[in-house]
PDB file of N, CA and C in Angstrom:
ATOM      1  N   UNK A   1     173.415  95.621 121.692  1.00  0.00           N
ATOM      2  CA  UNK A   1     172.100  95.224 122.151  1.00  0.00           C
ATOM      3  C   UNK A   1     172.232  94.612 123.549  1.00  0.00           C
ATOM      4  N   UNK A   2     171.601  94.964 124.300  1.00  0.00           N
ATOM      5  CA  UNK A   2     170.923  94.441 125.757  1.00  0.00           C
ATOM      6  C   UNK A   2     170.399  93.237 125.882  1.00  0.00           C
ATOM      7  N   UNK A   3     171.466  92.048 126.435  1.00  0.00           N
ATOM      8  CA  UNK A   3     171.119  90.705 126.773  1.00  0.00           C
ATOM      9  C   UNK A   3     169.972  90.812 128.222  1.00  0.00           C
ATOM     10  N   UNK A   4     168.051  90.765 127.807  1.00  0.00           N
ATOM     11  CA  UNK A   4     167.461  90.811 129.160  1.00  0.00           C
ATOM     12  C   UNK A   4     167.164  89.687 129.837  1.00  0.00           C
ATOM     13  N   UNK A   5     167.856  88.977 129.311  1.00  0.00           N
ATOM     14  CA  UNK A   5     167.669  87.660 130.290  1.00  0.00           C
ATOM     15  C   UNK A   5     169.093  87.401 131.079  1.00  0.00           C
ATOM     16  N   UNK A   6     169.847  88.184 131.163  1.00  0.00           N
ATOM     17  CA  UNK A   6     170.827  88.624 131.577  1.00  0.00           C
ATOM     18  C   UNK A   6     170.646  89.788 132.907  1.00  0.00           C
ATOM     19  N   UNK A   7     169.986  90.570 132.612  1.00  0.00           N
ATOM     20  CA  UNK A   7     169.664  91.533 133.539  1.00  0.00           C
ATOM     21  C   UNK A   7     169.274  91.107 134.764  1.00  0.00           C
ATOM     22  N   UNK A   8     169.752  91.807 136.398  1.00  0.00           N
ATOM     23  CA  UNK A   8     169.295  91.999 137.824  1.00  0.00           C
ATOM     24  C   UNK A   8     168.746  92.951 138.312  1.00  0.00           C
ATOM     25  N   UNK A   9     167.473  92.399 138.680  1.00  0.00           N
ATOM     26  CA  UNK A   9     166.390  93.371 138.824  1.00  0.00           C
ATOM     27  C   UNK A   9     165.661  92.668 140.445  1.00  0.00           C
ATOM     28  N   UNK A  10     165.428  93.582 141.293  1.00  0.00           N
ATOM     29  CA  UNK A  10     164.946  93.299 142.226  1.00  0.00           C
ATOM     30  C   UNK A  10     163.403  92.754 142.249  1.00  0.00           C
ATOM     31  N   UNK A  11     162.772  92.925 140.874  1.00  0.00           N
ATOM     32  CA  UNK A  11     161.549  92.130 140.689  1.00  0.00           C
ATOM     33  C   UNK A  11     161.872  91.305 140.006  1.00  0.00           C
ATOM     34  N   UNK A  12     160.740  89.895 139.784  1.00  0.00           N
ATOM     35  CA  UNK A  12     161.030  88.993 139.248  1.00  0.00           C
ATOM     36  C   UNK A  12     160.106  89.219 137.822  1.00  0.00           C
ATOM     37  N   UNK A  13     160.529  88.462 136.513  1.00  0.00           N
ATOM     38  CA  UNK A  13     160.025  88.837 135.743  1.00  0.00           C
ATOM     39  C   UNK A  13     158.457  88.658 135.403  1.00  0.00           C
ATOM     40  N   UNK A  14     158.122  87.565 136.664  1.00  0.00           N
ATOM     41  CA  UNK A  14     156.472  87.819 136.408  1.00  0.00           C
ATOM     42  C   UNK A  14     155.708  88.576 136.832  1.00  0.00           C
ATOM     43  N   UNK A  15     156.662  89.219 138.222  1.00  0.00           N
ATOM     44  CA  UNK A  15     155.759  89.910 138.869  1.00  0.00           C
ATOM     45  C   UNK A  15     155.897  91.332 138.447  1.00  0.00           C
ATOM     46  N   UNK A  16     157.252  91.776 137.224  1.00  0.00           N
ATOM     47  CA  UNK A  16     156.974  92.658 136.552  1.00  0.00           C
ATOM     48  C   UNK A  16     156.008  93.138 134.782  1.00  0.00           C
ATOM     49  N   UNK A  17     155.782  91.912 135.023  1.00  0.00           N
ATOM     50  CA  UNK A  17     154.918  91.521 133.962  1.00  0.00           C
ATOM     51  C   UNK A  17     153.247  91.549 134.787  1.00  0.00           C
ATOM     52  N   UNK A  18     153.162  91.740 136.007  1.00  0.00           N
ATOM     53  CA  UNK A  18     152.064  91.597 136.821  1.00  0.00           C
ATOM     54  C   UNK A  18     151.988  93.177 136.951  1.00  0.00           C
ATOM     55  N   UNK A  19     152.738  93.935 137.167  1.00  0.00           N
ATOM     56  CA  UNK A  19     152.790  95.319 137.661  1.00  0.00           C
ATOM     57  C   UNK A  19     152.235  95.880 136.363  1.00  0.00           C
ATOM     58  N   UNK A  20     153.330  95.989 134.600  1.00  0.00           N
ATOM     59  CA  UNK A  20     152.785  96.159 133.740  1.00  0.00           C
ATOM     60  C   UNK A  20     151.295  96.159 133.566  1.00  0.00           C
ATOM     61  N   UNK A  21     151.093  94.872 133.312  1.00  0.00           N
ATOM     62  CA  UNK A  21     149.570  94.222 133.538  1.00  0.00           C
ATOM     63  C   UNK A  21     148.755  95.359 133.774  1.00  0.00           C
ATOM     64  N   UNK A  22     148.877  95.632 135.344  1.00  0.00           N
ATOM     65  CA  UNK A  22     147.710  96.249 135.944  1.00  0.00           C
ATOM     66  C   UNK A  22     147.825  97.643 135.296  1.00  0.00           C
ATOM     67  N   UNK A  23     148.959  97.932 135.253  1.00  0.00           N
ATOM     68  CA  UNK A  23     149.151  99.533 134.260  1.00  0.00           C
ATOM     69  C   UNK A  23     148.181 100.080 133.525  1.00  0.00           C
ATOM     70  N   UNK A  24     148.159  99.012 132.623  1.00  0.00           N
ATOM     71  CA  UNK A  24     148.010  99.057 131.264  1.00  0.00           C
ATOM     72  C   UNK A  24     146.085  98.904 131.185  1.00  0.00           C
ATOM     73  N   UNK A  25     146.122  98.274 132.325  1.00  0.00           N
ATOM     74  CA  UNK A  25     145.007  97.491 132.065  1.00  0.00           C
ATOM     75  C   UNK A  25     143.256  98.830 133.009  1.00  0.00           C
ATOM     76  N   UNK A  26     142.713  98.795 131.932  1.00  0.00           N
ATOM     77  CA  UNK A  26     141.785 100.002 131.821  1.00  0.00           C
ATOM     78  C   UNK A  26     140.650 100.482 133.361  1.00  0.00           C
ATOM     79  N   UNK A  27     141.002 101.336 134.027  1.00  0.00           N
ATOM     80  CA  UNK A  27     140.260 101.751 135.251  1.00  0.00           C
ATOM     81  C   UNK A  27     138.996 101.696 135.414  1.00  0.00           C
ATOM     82  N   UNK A  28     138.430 102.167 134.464  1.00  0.00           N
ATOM     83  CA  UNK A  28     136.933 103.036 133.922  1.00  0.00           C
ATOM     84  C   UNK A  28     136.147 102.022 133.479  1.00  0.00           C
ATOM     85  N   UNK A  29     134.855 102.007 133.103  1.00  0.00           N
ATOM     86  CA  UNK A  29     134.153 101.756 132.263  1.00  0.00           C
ATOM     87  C   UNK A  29     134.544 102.292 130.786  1.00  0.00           C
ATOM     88  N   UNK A  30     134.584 103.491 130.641  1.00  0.00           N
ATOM     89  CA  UNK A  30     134.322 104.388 129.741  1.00  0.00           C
ATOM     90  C   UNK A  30     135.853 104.114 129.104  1.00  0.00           C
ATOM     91  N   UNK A  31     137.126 103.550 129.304  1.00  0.00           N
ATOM     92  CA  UNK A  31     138.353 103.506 129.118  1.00  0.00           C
ATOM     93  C   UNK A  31     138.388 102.110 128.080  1.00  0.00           C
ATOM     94  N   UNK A  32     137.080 101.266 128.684  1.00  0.00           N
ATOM     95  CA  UNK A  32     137.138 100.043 128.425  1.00  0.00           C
ATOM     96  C   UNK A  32     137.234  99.721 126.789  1.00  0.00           C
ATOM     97  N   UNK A  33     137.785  99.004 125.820  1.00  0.00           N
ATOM     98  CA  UNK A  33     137.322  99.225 124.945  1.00  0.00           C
ATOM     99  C   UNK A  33     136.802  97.617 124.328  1.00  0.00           C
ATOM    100  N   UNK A  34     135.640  97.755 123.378  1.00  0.00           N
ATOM    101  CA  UNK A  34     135.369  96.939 122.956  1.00  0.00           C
ATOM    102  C   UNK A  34     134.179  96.088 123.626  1.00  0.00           C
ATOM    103  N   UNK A  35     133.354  95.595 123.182  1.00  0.00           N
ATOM    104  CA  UNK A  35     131.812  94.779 124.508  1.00  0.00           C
ATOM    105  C   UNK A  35     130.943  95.889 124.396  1.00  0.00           C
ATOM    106  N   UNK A  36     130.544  96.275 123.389  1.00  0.00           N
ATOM    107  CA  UNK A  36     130.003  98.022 123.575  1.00  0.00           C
ATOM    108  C   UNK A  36     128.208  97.365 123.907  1.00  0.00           C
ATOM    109  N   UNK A  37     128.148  95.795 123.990  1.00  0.00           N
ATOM    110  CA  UNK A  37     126.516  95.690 124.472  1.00  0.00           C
ATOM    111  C   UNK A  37     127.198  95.187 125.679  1.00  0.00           C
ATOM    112  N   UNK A  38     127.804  94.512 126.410  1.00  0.00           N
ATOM    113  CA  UNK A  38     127.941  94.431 127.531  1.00  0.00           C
ATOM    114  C   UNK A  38     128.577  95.624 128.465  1.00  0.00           C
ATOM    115  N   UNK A  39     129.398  96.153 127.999  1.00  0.00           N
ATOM    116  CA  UNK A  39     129.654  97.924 128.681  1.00  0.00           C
ATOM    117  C   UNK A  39     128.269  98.656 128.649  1.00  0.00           C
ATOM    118  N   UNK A  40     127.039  98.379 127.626  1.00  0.00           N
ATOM    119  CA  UNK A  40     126.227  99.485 128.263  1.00  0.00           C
ATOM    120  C   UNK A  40     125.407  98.432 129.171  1.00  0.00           C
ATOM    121  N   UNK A  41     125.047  97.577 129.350  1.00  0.00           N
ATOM    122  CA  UNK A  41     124.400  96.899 130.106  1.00  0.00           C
ATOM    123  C   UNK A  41     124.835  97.064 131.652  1.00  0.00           C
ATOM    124  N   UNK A  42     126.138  96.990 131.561  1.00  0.00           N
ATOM    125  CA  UNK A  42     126.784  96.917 132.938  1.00  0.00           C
ATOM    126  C   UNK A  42     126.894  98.649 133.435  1.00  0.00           C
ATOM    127  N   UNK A  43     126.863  99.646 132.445  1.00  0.00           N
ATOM    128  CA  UNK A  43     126.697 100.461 132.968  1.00  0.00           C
ATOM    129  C   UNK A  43     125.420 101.142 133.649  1.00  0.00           C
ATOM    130  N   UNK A  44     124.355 100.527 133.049  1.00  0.00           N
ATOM    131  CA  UNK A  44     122.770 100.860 133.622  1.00  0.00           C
ATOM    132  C   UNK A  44     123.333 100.465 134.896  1.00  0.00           C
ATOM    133  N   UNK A  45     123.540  99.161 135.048  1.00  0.00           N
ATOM    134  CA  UNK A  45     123.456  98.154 136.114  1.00  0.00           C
ATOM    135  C   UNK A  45     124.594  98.827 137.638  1.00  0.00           C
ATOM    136  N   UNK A  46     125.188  99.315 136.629  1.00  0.00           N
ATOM    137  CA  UNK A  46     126.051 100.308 138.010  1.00  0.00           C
ATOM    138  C   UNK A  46     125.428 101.411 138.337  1.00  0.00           C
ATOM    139  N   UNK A  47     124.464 102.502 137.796  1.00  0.00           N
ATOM    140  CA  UNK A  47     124.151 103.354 138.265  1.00  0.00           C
ATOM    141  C   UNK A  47     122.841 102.986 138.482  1.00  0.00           C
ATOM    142  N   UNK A  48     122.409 102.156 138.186  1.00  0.00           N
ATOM    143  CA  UNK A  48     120.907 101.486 138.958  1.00  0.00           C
ATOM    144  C   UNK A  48     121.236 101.328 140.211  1.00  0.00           C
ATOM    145  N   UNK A  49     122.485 100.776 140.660  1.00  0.00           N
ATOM    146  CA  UNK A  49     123.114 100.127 142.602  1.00  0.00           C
ATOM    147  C   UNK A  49     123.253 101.939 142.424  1.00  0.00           C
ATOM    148  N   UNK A  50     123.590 102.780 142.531  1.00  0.00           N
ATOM    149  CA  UNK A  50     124.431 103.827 142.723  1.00  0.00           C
ATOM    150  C   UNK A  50     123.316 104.075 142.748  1.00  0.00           C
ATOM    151  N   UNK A  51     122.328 104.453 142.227  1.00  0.00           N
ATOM    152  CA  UNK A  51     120.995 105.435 142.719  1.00  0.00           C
ATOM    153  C   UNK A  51     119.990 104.683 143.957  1.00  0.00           C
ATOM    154  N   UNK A  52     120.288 103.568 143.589  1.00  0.00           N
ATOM    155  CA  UNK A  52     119.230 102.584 145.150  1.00  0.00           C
ATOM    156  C   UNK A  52     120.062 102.652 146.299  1.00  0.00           C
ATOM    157  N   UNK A  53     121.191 102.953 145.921  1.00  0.00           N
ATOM    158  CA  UNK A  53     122.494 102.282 147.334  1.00  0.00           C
ATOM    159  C   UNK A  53     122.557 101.123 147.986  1.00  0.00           C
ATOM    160  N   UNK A  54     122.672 100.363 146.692  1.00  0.00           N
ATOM    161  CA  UNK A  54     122.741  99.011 147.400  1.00  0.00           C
ATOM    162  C   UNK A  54     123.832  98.686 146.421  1.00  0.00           C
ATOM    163  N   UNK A  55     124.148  96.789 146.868  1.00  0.00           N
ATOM    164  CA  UNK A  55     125.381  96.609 146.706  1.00  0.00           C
ATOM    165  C   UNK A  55     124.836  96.055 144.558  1.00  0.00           C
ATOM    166  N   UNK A  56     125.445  96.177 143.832  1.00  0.00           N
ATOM    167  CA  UNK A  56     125.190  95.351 142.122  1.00  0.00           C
ATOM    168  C   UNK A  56     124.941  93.786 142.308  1.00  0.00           C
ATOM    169  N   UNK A  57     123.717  94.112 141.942  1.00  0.00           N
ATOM    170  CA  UNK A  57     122.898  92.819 141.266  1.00  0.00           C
ATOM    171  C   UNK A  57     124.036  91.870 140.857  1.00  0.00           C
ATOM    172  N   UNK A  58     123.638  90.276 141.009  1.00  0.00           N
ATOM    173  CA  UNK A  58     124.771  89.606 140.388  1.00  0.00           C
ATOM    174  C   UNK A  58     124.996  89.486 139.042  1.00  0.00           C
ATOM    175  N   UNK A  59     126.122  89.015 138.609  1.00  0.00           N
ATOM    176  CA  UNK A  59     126.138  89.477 136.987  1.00  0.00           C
ATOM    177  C   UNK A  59     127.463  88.322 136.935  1.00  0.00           C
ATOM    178  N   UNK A  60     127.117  87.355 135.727  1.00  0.00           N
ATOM    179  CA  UNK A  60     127.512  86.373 135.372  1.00  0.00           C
ATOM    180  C   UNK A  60     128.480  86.503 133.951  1.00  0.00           C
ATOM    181  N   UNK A  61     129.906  86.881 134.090  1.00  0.00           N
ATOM    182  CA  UNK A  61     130.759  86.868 132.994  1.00  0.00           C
ATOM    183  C   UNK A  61     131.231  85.350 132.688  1.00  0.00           C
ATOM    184  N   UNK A  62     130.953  84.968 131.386  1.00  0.00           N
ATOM    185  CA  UNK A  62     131.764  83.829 130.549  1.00  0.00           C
ATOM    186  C   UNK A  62     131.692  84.265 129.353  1.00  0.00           C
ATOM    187  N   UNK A  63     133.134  82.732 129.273  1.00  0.00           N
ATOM    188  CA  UNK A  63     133.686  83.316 127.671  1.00  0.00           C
ATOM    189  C   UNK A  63     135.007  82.500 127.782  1.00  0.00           C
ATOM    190  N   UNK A  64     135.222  81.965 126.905  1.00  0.00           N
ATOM    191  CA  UNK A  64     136.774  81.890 126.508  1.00  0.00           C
ATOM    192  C   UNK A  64     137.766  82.570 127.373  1.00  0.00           C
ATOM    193  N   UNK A  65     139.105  82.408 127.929  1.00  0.00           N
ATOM    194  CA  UNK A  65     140.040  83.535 127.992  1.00  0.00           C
ATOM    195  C   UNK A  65     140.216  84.306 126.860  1.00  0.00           C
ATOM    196  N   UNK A  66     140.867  85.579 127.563  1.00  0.00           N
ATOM    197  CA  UNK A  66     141.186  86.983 127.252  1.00  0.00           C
ATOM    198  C   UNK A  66     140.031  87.648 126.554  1.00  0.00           C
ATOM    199  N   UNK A  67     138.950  87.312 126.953  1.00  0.00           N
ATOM    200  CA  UNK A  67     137.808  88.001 126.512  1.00  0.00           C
ATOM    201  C   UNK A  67     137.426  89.848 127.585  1.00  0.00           C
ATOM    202  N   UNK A  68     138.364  89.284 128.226  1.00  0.00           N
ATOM    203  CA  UNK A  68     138.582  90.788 129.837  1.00  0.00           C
ATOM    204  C   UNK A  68     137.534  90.861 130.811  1.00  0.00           C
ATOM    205  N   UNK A  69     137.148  89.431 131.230  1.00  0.00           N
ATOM    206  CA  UNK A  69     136.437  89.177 132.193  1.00  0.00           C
ATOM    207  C   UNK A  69     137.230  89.553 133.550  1.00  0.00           C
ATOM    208  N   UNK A  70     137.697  89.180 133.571  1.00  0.00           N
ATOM    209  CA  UNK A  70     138.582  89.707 134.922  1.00  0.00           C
ATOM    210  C   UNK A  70     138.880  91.400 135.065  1.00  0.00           C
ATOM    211  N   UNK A  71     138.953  91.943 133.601  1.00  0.00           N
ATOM    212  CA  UNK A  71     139.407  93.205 133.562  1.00  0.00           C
ATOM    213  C   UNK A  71     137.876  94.118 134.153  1.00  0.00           C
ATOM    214  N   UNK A  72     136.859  93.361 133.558  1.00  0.00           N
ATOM    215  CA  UNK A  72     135.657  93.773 133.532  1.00  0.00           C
ATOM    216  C   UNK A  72     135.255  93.872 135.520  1.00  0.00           C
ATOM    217  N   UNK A  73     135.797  92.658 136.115  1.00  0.00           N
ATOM    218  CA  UNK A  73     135.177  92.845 137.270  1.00  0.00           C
ATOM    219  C   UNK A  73     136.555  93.800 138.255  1.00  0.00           C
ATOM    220  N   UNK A  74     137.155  94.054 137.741  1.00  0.00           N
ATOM    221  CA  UNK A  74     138.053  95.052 138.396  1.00  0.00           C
ATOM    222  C   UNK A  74     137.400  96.414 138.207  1.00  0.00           C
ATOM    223  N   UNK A  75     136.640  96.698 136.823  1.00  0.00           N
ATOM    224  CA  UNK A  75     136.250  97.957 136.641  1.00  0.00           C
ATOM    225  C   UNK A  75     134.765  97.696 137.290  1.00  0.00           C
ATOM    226  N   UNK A  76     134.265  97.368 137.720  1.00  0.00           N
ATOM    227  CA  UNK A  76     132.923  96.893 138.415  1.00  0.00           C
ATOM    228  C   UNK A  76     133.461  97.428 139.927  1.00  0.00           C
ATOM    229  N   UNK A  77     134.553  96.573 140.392  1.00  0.00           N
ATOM    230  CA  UNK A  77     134.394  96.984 141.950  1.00  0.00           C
ATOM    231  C   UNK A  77     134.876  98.658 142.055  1.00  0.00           C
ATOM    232  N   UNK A  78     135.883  98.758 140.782  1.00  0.00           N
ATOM    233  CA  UNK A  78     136.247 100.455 141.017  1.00  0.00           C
ATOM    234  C   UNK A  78     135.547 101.269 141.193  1.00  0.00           C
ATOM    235  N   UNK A  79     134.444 101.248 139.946  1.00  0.00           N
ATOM    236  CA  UNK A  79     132.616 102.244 139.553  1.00  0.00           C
ATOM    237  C   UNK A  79     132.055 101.778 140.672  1.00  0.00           C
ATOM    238  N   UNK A  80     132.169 100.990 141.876  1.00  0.00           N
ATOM    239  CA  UNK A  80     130.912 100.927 142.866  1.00  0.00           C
ATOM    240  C   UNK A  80     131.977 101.339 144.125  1.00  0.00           C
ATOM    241  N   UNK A  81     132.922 101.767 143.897  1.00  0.00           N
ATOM    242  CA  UNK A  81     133.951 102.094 145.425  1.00  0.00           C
ATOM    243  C   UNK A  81     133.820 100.870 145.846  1.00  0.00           C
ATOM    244  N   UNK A  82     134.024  99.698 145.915  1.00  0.00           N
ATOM    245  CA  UNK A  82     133.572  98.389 146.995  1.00  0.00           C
ATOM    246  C   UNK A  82     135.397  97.561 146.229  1.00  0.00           C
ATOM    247  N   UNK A  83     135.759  96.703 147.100  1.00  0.00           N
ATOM    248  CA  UNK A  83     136.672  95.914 146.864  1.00  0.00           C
ATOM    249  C   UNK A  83     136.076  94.750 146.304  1.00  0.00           C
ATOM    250  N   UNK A  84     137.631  94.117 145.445  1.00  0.00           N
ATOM    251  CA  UNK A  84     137.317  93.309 145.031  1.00  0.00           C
ATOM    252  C   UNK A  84     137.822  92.105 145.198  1.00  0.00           C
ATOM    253  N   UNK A  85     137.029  90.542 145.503  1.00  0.00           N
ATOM    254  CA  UNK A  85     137.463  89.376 146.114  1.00  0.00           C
ATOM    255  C   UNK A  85     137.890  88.421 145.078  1.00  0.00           C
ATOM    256  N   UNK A  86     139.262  88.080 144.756  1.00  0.00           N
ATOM    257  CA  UNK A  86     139.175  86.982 143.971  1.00  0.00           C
ATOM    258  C   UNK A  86     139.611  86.061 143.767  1.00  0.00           C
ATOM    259  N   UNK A  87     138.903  85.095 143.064  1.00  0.00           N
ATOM    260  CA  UNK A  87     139.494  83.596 143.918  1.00  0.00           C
ATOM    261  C   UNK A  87     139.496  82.861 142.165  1.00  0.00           C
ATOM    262  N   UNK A  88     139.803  81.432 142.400  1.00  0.00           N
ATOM    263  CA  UNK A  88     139.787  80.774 141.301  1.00  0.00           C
ATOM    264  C   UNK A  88     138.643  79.401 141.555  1.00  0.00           C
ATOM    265  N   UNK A  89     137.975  79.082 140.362  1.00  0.00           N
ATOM    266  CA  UNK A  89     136.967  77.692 140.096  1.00  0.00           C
ATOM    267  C   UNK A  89     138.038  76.264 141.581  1.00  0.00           C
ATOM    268  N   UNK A  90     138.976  75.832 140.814  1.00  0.00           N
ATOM    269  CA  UNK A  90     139.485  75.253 141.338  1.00  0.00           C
ATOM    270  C   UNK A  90     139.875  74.934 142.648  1.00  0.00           C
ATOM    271  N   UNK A  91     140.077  76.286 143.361  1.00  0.00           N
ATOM    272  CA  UNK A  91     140.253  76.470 144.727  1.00  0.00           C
ATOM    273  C   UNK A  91     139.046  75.979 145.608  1.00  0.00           C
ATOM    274  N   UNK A  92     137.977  76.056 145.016  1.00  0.00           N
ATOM    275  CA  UNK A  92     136.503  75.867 145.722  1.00  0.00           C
ATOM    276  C   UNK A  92     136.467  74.480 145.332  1.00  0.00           C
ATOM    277  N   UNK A  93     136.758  73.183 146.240  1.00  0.00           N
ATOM    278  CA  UNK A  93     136.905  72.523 145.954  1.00  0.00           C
ATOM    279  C   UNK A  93     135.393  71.277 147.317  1.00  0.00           C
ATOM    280  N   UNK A  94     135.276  72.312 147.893  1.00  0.00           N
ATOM    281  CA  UNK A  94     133.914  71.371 148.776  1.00  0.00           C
ATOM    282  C   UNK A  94     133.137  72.707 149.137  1.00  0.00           C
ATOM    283  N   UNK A  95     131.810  72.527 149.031  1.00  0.00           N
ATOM    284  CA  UNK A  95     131.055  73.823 149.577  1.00  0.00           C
ATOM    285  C   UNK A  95     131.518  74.520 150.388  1.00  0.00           C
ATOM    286  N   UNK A  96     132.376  73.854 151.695  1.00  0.00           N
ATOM    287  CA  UNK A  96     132.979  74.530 152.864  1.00  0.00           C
ATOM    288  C   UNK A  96     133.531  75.678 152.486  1.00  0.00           C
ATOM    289  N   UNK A  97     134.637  75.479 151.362  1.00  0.00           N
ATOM    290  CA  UNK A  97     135.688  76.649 151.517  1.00  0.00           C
ATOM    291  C   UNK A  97     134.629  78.063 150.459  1.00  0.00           C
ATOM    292  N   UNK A  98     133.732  77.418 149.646  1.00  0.00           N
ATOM    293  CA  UNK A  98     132.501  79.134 148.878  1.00  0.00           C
ATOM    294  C   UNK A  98     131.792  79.608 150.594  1.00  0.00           C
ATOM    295  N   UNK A  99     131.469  78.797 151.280  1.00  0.00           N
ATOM    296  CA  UNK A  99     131.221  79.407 152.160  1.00  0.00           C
ATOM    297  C   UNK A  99     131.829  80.457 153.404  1.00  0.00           C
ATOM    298  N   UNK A 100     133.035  79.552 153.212  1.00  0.00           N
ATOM    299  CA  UNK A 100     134.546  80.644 154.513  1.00  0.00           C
ATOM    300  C   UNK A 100     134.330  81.751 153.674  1.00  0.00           C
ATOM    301  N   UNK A 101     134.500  81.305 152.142  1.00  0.00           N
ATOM    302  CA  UNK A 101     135.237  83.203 151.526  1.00  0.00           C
ATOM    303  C   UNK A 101     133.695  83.733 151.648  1.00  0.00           C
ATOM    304  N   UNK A 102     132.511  83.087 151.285  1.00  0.00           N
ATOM    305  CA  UNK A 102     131.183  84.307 151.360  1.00  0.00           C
ATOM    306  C   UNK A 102     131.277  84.848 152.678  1.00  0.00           C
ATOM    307  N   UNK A 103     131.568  84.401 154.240  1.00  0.00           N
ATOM    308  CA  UNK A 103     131.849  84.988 154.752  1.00  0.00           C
ATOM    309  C   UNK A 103     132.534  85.583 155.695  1.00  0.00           C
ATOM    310  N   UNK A 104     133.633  85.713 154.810  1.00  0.00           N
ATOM    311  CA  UNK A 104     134.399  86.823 154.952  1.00  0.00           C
ATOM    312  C   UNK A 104     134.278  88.531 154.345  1.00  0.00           C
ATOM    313  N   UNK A 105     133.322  88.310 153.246  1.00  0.00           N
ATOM    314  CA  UNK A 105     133.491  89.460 152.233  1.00  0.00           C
ATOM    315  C   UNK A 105     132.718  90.829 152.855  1.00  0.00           C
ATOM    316  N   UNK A 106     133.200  91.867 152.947  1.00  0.00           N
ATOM    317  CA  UNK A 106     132.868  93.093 153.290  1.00  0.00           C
ATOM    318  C   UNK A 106     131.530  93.136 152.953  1.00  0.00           C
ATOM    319  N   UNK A 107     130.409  94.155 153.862  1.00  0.00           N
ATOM    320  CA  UNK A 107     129.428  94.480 152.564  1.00  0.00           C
ATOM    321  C   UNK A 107     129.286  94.738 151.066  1.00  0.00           C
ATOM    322  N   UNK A 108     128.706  94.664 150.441  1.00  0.00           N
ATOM    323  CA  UNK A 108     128.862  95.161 148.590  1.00  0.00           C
ATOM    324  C   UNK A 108     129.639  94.387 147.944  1.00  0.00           C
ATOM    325  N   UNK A 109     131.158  94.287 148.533  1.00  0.00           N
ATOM    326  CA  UNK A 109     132.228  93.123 147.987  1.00  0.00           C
ATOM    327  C   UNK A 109     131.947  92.906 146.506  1.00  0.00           C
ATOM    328  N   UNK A 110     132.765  92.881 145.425  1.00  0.00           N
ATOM    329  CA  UNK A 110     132.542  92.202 144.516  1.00  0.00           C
ATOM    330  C   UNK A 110     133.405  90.905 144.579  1.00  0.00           C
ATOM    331  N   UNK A 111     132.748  89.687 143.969  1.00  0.00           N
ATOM    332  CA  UNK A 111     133.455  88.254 143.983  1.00  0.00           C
ATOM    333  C   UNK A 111     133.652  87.708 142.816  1.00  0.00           C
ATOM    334  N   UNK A 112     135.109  87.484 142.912  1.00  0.00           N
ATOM    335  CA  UNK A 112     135.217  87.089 141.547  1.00  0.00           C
ATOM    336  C   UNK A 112     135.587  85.638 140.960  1.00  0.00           C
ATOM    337  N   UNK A 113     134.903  84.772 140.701  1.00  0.00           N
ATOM    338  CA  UNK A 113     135.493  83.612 140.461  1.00  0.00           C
ATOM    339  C   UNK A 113     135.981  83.339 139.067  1.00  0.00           C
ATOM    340  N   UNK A 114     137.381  83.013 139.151  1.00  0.00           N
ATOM    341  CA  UNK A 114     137.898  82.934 138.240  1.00  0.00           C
ATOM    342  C   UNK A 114     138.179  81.616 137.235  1.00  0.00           C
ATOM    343  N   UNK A 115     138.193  80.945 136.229  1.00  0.00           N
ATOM    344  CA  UNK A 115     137.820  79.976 135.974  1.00  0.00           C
ATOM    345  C   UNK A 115     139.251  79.343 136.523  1.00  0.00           C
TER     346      UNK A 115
END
């Protein structure tokens, strides 16, 4: 048997645990599984921006962790072609700095604050 905490690897093990991650972790809407009233909600809501051409209405995810809020706004900026900005609760620590990142953000931008 293979001692892996033993092993040399030019990544480190979180940031191959970060690579995994994103692997694994679902592109699509339609890939998504599970939230089947919030997947169709959010899907009107994407092809509602996609037929007006404008950037998605704001849309307010909470919940507990690992509920795939984060996963959710990755598949949001993918379905609208627009990048995605993301930051954490904590970091925003005086109005000043919500204001530097609002503007900075591309048109459409999705923003993600993370708890």
């Amino acid at each position: 048997m293979i001692e892996t905490d033993r092993l040399v690897t030019a990544i480190s093990s979180s940031a191959q645990e970060e690579i995994l991650e994103r692997a694994l972790r679902p592109k699509q809407l339609e890939d998504y599984v599970g939230q089947e009233k919030i997947r169709g909600q959010l899907q009107i809501f994407i092809e509602a921006a996609r037929k007006r051409r404008e950037a998605l209405d704001h849309v307010l995810l909470f919940g507990p962790p690992g509920l795939g809020k984060t996963t959710l706004a990755h598949i949001v900026a993918r379905e609208m072609g627009v990048n995605l900005r993301q930051t954490s609760g904590p970091v925003l620590e005086r109005p000043g700095d919500l204001a530097a990142l609002l503007t900075n953000l591309e048109p459409n931008d999705v923003l993600f604050i993370d708890e």
